[in-house]
Protein backbone atom coordinates (compact mmCIF):
# COMPACT_ATOMS: atom_id res chain seq x y z
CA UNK A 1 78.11 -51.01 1.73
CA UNK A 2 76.27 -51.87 -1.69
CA UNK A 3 74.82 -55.47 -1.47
CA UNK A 4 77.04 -57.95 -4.02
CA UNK A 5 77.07 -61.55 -4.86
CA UNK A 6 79.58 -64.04 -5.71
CA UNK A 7 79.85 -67.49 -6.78
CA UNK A 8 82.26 -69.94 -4.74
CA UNK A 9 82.83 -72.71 -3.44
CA UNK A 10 82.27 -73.19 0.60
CA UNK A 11 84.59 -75.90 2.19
CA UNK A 12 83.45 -75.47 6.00
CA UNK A 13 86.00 -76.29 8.74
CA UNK A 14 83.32 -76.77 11.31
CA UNK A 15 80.29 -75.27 12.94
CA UNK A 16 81.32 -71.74 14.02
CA UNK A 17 84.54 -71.58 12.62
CA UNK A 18 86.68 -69.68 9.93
CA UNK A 19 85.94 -71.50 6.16
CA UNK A 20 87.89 -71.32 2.67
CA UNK A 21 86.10 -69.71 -0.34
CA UNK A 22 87.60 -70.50 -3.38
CA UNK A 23 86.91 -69.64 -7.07
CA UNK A 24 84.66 -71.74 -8.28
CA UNK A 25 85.95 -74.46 -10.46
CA UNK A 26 88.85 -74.47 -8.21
CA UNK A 27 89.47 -77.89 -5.74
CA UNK A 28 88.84 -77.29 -1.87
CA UNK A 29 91.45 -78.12 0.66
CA UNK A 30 91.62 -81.48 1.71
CA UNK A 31 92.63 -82.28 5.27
CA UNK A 32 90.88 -84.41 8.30
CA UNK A 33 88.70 -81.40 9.33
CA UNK A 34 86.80 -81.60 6.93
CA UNK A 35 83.92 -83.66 7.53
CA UNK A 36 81.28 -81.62 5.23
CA UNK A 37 81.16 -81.66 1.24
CA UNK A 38 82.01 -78.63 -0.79
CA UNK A 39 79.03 -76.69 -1.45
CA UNK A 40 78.19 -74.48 -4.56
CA UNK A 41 75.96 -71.70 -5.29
CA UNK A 42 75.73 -67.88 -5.45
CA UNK A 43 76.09 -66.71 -1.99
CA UNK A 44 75.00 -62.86 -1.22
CA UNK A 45 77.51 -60.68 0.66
CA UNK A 46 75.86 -57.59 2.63
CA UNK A 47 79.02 -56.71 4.79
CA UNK A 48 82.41 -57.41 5.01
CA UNK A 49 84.61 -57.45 8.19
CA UNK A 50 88.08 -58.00 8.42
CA UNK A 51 89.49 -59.90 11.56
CA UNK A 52 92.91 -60.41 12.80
CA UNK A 53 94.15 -63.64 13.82
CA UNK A 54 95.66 -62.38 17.51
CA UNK A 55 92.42 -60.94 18.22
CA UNK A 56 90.50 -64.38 18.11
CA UNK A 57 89.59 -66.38 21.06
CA UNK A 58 92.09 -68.91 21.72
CA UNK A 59 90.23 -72.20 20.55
CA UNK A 60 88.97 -70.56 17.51
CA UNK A 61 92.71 -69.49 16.61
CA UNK A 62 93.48 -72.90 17.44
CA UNK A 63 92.12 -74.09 14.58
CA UNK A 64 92.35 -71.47 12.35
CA UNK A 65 96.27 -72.19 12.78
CA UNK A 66 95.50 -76.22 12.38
CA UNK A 67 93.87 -75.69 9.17
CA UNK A 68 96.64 -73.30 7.75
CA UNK A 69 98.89 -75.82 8.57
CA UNK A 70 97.29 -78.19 6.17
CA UNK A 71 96.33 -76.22 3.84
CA UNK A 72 98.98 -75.69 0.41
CA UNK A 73 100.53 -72.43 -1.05
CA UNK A 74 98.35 -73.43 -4.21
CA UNK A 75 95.00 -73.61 -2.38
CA UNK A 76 96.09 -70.50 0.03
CA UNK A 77 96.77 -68.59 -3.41
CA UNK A 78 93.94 -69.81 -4.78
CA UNK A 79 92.38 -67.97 -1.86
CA UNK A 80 94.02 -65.03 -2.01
CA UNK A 81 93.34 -64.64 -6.09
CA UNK A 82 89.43 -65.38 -4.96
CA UNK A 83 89.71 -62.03 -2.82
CA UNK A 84 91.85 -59.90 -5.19
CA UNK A 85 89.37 -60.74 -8.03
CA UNK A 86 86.28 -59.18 -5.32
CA UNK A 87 86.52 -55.23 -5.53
CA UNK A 88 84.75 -55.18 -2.30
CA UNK A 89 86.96 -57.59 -0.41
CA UNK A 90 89.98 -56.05 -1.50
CA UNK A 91 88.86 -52.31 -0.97
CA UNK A 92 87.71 -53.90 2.89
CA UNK A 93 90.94 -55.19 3.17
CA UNK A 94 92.98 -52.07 2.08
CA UNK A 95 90.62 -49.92 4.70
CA UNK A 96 92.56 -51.82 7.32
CA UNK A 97 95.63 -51.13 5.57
CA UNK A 98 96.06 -55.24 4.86
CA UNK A 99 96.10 -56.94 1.60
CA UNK A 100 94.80 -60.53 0.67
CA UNK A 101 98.02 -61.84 1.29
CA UNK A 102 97.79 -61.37 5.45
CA UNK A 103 94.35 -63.93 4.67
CA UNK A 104 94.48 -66.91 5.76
CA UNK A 105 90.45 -67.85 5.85
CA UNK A 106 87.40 -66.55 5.59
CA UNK A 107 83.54 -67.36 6.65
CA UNK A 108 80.49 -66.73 5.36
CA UNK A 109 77.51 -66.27 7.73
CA UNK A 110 74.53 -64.57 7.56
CA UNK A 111 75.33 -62.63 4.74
CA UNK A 112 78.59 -61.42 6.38
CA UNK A 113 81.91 -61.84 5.13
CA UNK A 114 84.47 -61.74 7.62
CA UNK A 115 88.13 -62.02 6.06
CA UNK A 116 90.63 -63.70 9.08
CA UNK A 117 93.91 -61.96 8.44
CA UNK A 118 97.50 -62.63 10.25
CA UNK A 119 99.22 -59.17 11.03
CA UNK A 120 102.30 -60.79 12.63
């Protein structure tokens, strides 16, 4: 996979754990988990992986489900446009016959994208 960047928005959940990306400009979600400003800046994507929910270990999905609870349908579709508007997400996504609506987080780590996705 070709090497791309991006500009967003990080709002971090917590060490090790999924994270919204949002387009930039765009406010981060505001709940009690998160401890850690937004931060900004062009972030390089190498890979891209593509997760599902039910396949996470049951602490992480834990709080992947806390956080989608408190997150809104305007900053989950704020999101989901972020993803749509990334060729290279999207195409990642569609390989696993998903779309960026079945996303409900994402992290950024070591230059991997990995897209957290609810199939049921």
């Amino acid at each position: 996979m070709q090497t791309f960047t991006t500009s967003v928005i990080v709002a971090a959940l917590s060490l090790g754990t999924p994270a919204f990306v949002q387009a930039q400009g765009a406010a981060p979600p505001q709940s009690e988990a998160q401890k850690q400003p937004a931060q900004s800046g062009t972030v390089i994507i190498r890979s891209i992986q593509v997760v599902d929910v039910k396949d996470l270990q049951p602490a992480v999905r834990s709080k992947v489900d806390e956080m989608v609870a408190q997150t809104s349908d305007e900053e989950m579709q704020s999101l989901r446009k972020s993803i749509d508007a990334t060729p290279e997400a999207a195409a990642a996504l569609k390989a696993k016959g998903l779309s960026s609506a079945q996303v409900v987080a994402i992290n950024i780590a070591d230059d991997v994208l990995t897209l957290f996705a609810k199939t049921t």
